[in-house]
PDB file of N, CA and C in Angstrom:
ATOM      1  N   UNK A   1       8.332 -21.936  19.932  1.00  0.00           N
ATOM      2  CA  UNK A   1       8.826 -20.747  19.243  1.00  0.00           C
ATOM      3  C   UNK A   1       8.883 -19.599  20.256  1.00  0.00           C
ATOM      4  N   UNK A   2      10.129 -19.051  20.211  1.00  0.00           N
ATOM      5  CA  UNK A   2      10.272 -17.620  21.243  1.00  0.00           C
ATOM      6  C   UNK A   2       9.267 -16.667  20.665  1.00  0.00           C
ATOM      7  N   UNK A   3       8.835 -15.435  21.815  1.00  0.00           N
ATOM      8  CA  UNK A   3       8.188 -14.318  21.095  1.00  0.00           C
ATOM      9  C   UNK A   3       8.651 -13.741  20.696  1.00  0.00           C
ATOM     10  N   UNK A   4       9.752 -13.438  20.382  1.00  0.00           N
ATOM     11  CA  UNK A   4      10.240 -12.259  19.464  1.00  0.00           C
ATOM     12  C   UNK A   4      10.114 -13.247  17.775  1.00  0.00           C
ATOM     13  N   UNK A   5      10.490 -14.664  17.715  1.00  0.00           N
ATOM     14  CA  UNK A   5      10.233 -15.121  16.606  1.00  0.00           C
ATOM     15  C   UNK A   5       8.397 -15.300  16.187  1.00  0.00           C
ATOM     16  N   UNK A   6       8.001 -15.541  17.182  1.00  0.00           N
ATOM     17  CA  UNK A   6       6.481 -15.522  17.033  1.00  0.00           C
ATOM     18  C   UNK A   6       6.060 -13.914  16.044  1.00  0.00           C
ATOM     19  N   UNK A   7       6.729 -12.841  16.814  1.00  0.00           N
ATOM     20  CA  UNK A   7       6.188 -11.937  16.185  1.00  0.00           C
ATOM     21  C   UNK A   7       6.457 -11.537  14.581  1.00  0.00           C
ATOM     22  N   UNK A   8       8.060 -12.080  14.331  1.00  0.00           N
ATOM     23  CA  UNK A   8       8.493 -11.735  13.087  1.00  0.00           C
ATOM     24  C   UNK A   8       7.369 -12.363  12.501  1.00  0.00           C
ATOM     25  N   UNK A   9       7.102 -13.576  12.552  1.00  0.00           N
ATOM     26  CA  UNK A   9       6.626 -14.527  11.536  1.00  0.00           C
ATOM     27  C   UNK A   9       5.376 -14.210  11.640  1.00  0.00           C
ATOM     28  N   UNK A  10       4.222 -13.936  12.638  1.00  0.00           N
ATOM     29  CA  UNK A  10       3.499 -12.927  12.118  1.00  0.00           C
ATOM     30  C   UNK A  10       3.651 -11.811  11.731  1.00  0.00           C
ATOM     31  N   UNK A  11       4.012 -11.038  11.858  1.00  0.00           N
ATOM     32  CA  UNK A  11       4.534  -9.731  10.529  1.00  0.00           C
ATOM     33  C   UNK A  11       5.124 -10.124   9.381  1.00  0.00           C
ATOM     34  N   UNK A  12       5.637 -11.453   8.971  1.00  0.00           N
ATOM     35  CA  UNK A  12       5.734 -11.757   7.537  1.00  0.00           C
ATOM     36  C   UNK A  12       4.832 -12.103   6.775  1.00  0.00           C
ATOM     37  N   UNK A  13       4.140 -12.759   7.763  1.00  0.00           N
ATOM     38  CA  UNK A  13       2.528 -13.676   6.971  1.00  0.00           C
ATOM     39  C   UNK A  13       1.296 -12.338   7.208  1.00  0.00           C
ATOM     40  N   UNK A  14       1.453 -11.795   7.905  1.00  0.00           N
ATOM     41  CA  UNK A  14       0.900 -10.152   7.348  1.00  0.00           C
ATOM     42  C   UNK A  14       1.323  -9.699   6.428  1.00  0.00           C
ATOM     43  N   UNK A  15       2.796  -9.042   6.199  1.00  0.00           N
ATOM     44  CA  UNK A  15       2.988  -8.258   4.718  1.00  0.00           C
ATOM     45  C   UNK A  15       2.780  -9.216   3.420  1.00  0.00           C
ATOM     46  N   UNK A  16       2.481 -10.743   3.711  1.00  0.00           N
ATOM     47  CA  UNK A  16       2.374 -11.764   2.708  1.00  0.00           C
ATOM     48  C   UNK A  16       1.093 -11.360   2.073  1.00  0.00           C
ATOM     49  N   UNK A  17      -0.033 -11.517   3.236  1.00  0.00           N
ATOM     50  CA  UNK A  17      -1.438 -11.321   2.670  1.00  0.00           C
ATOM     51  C   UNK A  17      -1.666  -9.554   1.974  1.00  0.00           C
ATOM     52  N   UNK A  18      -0.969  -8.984   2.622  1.00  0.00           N
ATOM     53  CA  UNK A  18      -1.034  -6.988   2.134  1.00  0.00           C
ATOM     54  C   UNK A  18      -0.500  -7.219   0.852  1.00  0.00           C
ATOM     55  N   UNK A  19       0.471  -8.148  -0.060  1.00  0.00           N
ATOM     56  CA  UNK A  19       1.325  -8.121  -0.806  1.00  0.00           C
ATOM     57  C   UNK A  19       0.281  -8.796  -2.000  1.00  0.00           C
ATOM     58  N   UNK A  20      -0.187  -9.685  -1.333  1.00  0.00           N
ATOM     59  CA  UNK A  20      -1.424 -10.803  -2.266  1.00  0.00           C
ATOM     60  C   UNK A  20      -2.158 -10.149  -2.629  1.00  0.00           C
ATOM     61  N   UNK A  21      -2.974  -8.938  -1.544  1.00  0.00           N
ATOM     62  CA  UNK A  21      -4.577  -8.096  -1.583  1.00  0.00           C
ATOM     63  C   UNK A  21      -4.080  -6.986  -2.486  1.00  0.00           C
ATOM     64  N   UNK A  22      -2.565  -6.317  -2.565  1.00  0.00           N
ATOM     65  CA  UNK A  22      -2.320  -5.454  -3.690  1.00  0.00           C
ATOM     66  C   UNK A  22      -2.578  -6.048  -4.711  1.00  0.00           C
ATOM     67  N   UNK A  23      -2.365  -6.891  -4.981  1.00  0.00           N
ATOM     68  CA  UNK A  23      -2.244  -7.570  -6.442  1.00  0.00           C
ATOM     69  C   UNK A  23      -4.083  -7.810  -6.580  1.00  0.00           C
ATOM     70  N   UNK A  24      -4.414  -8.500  -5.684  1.00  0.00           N
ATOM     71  CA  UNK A  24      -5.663  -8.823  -6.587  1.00  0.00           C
ATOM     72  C   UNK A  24      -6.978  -7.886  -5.755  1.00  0.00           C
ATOM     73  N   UNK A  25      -6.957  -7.064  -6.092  1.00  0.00           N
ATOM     74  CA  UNK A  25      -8.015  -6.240  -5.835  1.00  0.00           C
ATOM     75  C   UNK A  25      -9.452  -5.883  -6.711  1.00  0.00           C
ATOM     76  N   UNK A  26      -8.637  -6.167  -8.301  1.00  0.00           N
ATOM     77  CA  UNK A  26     -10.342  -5.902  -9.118  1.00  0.00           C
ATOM     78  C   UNK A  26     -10.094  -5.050  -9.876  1.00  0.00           C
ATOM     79  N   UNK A  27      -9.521  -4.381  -9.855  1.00  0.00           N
ATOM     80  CA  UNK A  27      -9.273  -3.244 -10.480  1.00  0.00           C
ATOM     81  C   UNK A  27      -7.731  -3.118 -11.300  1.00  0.00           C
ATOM     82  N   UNK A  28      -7.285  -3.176 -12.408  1.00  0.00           N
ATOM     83  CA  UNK A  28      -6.420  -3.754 -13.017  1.00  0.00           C
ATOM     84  C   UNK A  28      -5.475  -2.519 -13.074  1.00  0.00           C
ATOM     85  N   UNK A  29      -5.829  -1.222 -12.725  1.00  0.00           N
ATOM     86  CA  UNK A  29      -5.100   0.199 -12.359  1.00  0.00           C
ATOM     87  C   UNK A  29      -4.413   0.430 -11.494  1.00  0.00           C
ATOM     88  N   UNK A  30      -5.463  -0.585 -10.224  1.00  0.00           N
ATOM     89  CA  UNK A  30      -5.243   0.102  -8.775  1.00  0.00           C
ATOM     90  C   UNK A  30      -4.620  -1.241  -8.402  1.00  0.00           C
ATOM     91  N   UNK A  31      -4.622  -2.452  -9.015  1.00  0.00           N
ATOM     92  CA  UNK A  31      -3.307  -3.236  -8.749  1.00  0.00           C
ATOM     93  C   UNK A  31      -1.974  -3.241  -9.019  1.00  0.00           C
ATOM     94  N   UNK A  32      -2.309  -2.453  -9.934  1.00  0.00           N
ATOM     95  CA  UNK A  32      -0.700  -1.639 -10.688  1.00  0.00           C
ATOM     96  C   UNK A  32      -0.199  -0.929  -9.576  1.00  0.00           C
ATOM     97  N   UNK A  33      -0.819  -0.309  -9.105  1.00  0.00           N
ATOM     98  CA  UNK A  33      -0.281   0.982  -8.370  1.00  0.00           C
ATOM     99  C   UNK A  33      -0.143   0.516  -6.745  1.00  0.00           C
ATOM    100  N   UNK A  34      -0.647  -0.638  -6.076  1.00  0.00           N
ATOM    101  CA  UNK A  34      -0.485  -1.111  -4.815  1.00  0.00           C
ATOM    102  C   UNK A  34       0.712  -2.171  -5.021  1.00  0.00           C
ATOM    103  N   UNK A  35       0.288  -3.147  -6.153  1.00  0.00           N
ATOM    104  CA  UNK A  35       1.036  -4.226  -6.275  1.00  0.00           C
ATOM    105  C   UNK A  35       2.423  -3.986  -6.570  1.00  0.00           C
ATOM    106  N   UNK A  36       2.467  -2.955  -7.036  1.00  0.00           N
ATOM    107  CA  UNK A  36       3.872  -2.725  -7.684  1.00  0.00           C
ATOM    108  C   UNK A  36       4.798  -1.866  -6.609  1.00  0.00           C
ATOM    109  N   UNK A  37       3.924  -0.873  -5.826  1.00  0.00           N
ATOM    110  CA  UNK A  37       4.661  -0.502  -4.566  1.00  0.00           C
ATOM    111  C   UNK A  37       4.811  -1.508  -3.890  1.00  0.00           C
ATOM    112  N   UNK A  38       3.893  -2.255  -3.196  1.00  0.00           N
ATOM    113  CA  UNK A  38       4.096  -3.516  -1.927  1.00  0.00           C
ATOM    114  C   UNK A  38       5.351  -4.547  -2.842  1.00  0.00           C
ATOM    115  N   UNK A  39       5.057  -4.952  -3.651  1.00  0.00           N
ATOM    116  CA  UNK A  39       6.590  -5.713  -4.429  1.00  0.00           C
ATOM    117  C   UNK A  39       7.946  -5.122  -3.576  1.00  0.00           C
ATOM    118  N   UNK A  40       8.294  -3.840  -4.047  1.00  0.00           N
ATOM    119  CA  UNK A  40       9.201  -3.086  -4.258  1.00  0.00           C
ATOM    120  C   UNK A  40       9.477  -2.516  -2.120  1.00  0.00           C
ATOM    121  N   UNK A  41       8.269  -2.515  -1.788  1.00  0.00           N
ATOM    122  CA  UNK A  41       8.313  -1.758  -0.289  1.00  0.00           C
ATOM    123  C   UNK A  41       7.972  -2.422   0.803  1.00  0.00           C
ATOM    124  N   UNK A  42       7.653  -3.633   0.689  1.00  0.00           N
ATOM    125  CA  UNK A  42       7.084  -3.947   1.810  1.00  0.00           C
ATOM    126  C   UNK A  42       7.747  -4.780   2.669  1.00  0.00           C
ATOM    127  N   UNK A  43       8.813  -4.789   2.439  1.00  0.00           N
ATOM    128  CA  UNK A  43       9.362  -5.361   3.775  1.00  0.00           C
ATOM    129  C   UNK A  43       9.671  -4.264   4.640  1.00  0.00           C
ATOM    130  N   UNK A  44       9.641  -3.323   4.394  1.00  0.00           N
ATOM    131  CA  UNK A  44      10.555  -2.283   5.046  1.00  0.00           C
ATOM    132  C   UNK A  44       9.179  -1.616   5.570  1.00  0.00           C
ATOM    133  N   UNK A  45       8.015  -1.865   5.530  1.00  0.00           N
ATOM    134  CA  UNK A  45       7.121  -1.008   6.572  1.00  0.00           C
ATOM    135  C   UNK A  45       7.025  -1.198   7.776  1.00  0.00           C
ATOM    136  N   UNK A  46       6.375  -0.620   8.679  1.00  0.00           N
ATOM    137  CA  UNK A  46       6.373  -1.076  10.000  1.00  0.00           C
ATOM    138  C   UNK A  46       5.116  -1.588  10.260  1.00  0.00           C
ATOM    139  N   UNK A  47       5.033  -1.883  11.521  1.00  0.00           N
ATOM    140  CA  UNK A  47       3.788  -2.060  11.523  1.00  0.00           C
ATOM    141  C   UNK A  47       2.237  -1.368  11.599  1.00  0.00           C
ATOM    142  N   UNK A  48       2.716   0.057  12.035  1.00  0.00           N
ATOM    143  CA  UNK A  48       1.656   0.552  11.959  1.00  0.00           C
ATOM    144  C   UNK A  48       1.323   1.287  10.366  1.00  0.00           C
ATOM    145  N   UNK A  49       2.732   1.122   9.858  1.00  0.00           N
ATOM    146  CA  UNK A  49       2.681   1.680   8.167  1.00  0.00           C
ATOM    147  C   UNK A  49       1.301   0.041   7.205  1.00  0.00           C
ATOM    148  N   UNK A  50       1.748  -0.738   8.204  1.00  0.00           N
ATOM    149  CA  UNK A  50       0.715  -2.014   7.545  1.00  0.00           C
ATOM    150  C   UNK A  50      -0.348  -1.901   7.977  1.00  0.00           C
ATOM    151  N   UNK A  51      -0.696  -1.516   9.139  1.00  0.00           N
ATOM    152  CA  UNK A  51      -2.271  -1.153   9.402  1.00  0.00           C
ATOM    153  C   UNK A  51      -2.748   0.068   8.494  1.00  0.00           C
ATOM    154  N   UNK A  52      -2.222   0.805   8.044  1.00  0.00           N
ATOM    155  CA  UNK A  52      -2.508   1.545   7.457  1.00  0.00           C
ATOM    156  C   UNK A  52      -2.744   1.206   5.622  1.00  0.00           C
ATOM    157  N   UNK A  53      -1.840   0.370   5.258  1.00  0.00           N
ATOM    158  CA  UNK A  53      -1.920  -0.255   4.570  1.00  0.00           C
ATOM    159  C   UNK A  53      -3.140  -1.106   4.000  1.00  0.00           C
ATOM    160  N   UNK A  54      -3.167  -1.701   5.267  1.00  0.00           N
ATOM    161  CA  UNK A  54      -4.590  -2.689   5.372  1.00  0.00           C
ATOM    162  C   UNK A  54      -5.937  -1.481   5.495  1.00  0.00           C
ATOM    163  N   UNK A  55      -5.955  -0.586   5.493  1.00  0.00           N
ATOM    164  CA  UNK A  55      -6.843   0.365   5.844  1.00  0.00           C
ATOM    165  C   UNK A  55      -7.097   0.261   4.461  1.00  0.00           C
ATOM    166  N   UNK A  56      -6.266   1.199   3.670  1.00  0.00           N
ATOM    167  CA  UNK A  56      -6.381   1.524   2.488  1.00  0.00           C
ATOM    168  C   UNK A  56      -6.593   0.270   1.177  1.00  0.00           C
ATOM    169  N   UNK A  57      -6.677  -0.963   1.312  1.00  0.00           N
ATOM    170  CA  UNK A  57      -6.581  -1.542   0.831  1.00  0.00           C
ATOM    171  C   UNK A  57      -8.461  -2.649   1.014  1.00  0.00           C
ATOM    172  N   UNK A  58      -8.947  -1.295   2.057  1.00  0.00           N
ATOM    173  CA  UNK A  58     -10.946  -1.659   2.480  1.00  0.00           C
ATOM    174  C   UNK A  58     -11.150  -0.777   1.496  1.00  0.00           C
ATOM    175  N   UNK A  59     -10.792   0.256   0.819  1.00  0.00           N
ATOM    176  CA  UNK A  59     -11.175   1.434   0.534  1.00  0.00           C
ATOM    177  C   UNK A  59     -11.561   0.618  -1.214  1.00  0.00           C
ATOM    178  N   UNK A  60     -12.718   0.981  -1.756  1.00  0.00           N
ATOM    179  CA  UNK A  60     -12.881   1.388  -3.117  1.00  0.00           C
ATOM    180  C   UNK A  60     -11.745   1.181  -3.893  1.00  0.00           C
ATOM    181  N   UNK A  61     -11.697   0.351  -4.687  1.00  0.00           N
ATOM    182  CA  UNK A  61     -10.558   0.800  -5.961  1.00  0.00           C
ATOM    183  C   UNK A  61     -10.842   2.306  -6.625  1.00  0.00           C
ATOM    184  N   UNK A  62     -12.093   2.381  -7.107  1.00  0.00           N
ATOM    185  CA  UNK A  62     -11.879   3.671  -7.686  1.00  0.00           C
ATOM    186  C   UNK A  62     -11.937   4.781  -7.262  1.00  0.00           C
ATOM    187  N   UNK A  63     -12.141   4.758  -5.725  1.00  0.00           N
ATOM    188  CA  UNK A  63     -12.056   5.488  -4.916  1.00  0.00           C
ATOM    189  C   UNK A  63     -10.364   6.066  -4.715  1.00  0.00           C
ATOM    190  N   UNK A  64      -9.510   4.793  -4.616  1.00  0.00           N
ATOM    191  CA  UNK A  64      -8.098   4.899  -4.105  1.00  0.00           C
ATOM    192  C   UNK A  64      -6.909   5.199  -6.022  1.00  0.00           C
ATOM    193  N   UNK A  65      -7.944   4.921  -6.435  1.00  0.00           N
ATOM    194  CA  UNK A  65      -7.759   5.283  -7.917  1.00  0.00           C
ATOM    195  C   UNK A  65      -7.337   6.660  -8.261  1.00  0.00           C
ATOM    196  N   UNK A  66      -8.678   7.325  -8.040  1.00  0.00           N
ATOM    197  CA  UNK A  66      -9.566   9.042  -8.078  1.00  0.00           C
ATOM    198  C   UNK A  66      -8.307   9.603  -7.342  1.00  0.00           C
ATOM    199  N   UNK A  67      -8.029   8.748  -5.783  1.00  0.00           N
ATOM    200  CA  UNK A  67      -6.929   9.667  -4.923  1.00  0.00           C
ATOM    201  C   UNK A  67      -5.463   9.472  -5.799  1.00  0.00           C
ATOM    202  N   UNK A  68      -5.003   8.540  -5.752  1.00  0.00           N
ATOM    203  CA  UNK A  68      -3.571   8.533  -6.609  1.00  0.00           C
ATOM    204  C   UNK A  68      -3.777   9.394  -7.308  1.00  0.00           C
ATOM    205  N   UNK A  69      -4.309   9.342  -8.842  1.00  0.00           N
ATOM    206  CA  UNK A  69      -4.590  10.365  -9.642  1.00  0.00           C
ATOM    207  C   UNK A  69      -4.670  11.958  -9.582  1.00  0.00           C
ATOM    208  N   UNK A  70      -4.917  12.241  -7.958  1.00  0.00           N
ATOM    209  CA  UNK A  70      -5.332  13.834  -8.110  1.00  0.00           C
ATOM    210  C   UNK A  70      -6.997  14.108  -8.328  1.00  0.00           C
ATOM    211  N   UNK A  71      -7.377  13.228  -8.980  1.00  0.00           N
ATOM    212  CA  UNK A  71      -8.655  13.504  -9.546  1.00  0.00           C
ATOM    213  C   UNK A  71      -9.836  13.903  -8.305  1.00  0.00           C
ATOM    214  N   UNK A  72      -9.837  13.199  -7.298  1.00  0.00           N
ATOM    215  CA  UNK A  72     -10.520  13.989  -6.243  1.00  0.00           C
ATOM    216  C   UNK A  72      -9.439  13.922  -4.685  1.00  0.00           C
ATOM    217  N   UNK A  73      -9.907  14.660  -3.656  1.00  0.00           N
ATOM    218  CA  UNK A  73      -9.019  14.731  -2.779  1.00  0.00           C
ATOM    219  C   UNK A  73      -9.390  13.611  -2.292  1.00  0.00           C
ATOM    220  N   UNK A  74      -7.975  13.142  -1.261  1.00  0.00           N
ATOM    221  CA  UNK A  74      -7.985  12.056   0.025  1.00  0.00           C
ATOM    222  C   UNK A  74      -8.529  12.158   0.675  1.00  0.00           C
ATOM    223  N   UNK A  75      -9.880  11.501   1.206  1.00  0.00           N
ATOM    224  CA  UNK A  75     -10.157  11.779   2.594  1.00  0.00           C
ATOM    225  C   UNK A  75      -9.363  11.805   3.483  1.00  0.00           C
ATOM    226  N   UNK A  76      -9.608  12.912   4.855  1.00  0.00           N
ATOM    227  CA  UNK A  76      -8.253  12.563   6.191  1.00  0.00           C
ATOM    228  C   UNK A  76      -8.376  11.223   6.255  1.00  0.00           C
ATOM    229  N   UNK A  77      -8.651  10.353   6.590  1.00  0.00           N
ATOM    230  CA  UNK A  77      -8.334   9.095   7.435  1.00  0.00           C
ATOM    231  C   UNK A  77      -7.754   8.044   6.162  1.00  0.00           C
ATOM    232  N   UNK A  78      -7.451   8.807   4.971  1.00  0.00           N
ATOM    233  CA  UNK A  78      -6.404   7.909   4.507  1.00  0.00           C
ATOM    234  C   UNK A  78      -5.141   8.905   3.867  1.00  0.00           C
ATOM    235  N   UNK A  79      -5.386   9.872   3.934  1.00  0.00           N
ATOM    236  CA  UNK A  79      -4.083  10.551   3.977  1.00  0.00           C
ATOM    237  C   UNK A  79      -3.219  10.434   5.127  1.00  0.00           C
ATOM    238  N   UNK A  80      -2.424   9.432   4.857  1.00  0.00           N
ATOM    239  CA  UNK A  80      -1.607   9.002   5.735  1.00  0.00           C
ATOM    240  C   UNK A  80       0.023   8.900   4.988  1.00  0.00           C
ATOM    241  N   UNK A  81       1.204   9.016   6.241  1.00  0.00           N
ATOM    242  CA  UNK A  81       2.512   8.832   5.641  1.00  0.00           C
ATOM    243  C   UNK A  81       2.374   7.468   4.354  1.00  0.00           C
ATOM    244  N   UNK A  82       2.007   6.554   4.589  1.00  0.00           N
ATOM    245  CA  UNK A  82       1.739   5.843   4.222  1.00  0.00           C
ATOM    246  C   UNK A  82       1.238   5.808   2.566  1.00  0.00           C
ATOM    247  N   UNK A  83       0.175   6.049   2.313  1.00  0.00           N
ATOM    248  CA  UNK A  83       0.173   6.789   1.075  1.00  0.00           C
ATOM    249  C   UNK A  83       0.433   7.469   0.308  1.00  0.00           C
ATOM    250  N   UNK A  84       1.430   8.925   0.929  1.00  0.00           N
ATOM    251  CA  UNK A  84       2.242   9.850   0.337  1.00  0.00           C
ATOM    252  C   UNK A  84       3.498   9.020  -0.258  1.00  0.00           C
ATOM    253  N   UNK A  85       4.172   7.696   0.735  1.00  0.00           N
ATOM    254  CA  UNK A  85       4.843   7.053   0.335  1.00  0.00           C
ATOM    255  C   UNK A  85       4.598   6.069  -1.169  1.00  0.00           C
ATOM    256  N   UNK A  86       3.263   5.959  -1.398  1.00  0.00           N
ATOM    257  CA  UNK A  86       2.524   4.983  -2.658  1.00  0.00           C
ATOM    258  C   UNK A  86       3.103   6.192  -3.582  1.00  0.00           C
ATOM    259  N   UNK A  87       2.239   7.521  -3.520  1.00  0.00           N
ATOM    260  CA  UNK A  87       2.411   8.199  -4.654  1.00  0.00           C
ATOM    261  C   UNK A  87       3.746   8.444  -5.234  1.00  0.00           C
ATOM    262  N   UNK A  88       4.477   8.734  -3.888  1.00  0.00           N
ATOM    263  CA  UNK A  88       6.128   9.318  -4.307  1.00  0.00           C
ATOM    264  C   UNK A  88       6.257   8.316  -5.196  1.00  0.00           C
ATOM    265  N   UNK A  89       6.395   7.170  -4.624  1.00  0.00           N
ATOM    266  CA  UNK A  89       6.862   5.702  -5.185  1.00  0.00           C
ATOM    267  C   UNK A  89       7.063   6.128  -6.625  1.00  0.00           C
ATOM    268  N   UNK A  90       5.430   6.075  -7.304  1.00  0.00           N
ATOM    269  CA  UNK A  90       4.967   5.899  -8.551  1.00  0.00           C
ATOM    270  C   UNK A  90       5.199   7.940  -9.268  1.00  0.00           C
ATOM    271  N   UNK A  91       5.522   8.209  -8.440  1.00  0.00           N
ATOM    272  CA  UNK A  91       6.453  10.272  -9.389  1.00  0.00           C
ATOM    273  C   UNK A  91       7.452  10.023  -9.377  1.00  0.00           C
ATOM    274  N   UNK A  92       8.408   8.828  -8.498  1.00  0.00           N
ATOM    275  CA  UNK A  92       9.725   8.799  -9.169  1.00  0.00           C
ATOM    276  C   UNK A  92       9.971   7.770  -9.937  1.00  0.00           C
ATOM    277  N   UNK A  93       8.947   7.302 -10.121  1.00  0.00           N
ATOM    278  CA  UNK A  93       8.966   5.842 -10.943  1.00  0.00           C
ATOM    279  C   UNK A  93       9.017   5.969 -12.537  1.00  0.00           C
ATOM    280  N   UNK A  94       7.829   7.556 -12.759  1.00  0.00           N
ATOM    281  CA  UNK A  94       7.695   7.437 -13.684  1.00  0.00           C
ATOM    282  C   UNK A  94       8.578   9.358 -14.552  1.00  0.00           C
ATOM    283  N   UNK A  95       9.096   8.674 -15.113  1.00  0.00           N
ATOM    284  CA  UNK A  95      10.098   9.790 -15.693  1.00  0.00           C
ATOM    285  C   UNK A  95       9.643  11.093 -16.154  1.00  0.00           C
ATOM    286  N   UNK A  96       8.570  11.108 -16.972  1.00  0.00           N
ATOM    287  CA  UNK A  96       7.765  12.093 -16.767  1.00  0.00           C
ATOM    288  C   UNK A  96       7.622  13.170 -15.927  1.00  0.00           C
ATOM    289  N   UNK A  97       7.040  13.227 -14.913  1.00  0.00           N
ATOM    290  CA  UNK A  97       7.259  13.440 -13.681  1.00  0.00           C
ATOM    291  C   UNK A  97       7.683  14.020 -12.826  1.00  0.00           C
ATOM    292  N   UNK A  98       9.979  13.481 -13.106  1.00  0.00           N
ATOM    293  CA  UNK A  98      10.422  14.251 -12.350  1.00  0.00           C
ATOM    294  C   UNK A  98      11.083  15.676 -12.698  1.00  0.00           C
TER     295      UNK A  98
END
């Protein structure tokens, strides 16, 4: 296998497992709200948008819960493009909203 194919195919079987860990996290809120962005977004991240990803996805459900919500602030080290992108996702998602 060439490296440039080596790399796609690891970066697919990465956004595979980011796509799996949205979904089953524990928390039946905060899979809503990862699983349903990564569905909808994840081919189109990069790679450092997936490390970041994978960051946020160590974090607490009700921790990353509390942040979606507003209910308490983001810590810096996950206020990232990355997450502003989760929330937008789910304010234009939901009609309310806009």
């Amino acid at each position: 296998m060439s490296a440039p194919s080596q790399v796609l195919t690891d970066l697919d079987a990465r956004r595979r497992r980011v796509k799996f860990r949205s979904w089953h996290r524990g928390m039946l809120e905060t899979d809503l709200l990862l699983g349903r962005f990564a569905d909808a977004e994840i081919e189109k991240l990069s790679e450092s948008e997936l490390d970041d990803f994978e960051a946020l996805l160590e974090a607490l459900d009700r921790d990353v819960f509390a942040w979606m919500t507003g209910e308490t602030p983001i810590p810096q080290v996950y206020d990232t493009l990355l997450f502003r992108k989760i929330v937008a996702f789910h304010a234009k998602a939901d009609p309310s909203r806009l």
